[in-house]
Protein backbone atom coordinates (compact mmCIF):
# COMPACT_ATOMS: atom_id res chain seq x y z
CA UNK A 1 -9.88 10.67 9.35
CA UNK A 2 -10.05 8.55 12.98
CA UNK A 3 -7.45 5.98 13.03
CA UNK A 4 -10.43 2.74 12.93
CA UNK A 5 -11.17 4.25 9.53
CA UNK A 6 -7.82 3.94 8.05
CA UNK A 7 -8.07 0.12 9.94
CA UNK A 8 -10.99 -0.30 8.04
CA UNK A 9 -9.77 0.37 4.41
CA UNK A 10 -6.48 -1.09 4.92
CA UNK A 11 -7.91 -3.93 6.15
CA UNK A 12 -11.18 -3.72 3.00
CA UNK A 13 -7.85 -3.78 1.17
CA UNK A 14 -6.29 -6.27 2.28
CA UNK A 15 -9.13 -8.62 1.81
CA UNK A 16 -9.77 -7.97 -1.16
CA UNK A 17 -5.90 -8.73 -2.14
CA UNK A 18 -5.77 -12.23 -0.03
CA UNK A 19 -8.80 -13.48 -0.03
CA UNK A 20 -11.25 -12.62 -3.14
CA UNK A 21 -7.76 -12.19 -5.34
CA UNK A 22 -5.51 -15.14 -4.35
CA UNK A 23 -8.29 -17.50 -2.39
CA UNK A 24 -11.17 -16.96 -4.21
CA UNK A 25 -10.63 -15.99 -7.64
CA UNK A 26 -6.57 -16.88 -8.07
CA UNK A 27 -3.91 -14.94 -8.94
CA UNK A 28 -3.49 -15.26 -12.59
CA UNK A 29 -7.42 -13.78 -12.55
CA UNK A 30 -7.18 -11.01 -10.19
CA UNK A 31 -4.34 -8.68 -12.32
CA UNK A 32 -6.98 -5.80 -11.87
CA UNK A 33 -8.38 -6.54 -8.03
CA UNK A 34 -4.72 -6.59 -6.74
CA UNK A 35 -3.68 -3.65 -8.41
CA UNK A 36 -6.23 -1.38 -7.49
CA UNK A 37 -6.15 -2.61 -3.27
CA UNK A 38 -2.48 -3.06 -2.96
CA UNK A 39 -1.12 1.00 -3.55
CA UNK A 40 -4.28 2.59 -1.72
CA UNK A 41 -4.24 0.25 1.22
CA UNK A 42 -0.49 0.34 1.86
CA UNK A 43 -1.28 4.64 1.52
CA UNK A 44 -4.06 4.08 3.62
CA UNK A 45 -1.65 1.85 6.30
CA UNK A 46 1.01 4.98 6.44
CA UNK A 47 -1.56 7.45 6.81
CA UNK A 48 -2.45 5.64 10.49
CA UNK A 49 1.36 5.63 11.41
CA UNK A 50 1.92 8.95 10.15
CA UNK A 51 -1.51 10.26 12.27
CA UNK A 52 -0.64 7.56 15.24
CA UNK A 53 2.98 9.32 15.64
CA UNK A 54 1.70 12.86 14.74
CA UNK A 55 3.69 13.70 11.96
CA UNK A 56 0.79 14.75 10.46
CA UNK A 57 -2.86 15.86 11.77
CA UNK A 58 -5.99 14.04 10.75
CA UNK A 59 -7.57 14.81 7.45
CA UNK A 60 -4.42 14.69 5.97
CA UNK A 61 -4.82 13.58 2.49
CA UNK A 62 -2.14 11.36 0.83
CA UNK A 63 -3.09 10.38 -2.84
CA UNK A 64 -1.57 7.16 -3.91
CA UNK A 65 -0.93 8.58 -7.33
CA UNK A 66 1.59 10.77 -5.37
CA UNK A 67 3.76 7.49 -5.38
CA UNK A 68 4.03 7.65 -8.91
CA UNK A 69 7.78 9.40 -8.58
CA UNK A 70 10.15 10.38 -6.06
CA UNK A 71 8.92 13.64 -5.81
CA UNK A 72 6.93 12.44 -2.87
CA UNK A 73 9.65 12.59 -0.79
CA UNK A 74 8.86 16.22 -0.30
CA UNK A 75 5.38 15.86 0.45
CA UNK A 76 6.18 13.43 3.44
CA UNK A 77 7.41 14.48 6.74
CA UNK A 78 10.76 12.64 8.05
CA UNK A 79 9.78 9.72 9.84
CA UNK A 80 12.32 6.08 10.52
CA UNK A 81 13.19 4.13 7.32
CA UNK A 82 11.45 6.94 5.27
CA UNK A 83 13.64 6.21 2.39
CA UNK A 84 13.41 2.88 2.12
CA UNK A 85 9.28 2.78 2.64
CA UNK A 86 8.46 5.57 0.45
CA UNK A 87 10.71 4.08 -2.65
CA UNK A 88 8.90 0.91 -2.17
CA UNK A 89 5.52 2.29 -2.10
CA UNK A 90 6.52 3.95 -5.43
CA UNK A 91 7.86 0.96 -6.82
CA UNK A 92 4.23 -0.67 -5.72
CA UNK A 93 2.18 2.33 -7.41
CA UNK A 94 3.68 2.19 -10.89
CA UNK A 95 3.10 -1.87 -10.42
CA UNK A 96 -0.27 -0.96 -9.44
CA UNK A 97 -1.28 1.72 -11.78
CA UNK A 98 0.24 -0.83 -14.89
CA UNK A 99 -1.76 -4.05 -13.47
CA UNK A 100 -5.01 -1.63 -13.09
CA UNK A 101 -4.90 0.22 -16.33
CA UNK A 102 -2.55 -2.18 -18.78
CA UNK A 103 -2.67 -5.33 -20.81
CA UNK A 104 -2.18 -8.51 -19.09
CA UNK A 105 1.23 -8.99 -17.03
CA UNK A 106 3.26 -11.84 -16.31
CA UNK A 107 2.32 -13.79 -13.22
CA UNK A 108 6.05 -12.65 -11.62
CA UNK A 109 4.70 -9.11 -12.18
CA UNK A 110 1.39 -9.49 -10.37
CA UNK A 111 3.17 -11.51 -7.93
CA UNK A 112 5.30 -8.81 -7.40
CA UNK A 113 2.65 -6.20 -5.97
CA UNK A 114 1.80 -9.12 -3.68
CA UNK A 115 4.92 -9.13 -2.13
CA UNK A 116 5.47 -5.70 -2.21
CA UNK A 117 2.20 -4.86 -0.33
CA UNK A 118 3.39 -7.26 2.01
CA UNK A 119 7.04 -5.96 2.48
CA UNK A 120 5.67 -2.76 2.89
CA UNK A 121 2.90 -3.78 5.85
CA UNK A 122 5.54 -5.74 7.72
CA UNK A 123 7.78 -2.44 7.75
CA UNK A 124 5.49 0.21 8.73
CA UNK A 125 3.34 -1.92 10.80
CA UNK A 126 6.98 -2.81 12.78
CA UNK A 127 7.36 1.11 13.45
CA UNK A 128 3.86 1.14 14.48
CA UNK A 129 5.11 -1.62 17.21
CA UNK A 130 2.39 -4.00 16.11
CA UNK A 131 2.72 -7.53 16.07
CA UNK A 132 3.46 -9.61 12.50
CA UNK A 133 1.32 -11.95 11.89
């Protein structure tokens, strides 16, 4: 995929997290919305680094439901603060997948997958050497 694409769906993401979730429809409403945009745009958001650095070539495909365990570790190449990215991201999936798919959650918990998504961006988009807003 051409790096603008993976801009475009993190950022389709993204908006659909911060502005239809939390500004339009609010957060105790949006348990479903945020957990379905916040795991695939933060894989979508390492995809670009990973292609902008070449660790991998384009077309790669990285499934979000890879996050589910560490066992991803091994599908990743090495790349700074690997560790510490990749066990969020996983941490962020299985907060997703139970926001998604579950009963209703706790405000902390969808909270949670807010902050994580936006943990996450900071860190890779700081390796990308692109400027936090």
């Amino acid at each position: 995929m051409k790096p603008e694409n993976h801009i475009t769906a993190f950022e389709e993401h993204k908006k659909n997290i911060f502005i239809w979730a939390l500004e339009i429809n609010g957060l105790e409403k949006s348990q479903r919305t945020i957990g379905l945009n916040a795991s695939r745009g933060i894989v979508e958001l390492l995809l670009l680094y990973l292609e902008e650095k070449n660790k991998i070539s384009p077309g790669f495909q990285l499934n979000h439901r890879w996050f589910k365990s560490d066992s991803i570790f091994q599908r990743l190449p090495e790349f700074p603060k690997k560790k510490q990215i990749v066990s969020e991201m996983v941490k962020l999936e299985n907060i997703s997948e139970a926001l998604s798919y579950g009963s209703p959650k706790p405000i902390e918990e969808i909270r949670k997958a807010v902050e994580l998504f936006k943990e996450i961006e900071n860190e890779i988009n700081k390796l990308r050497g692109v400027e936090i807003e």
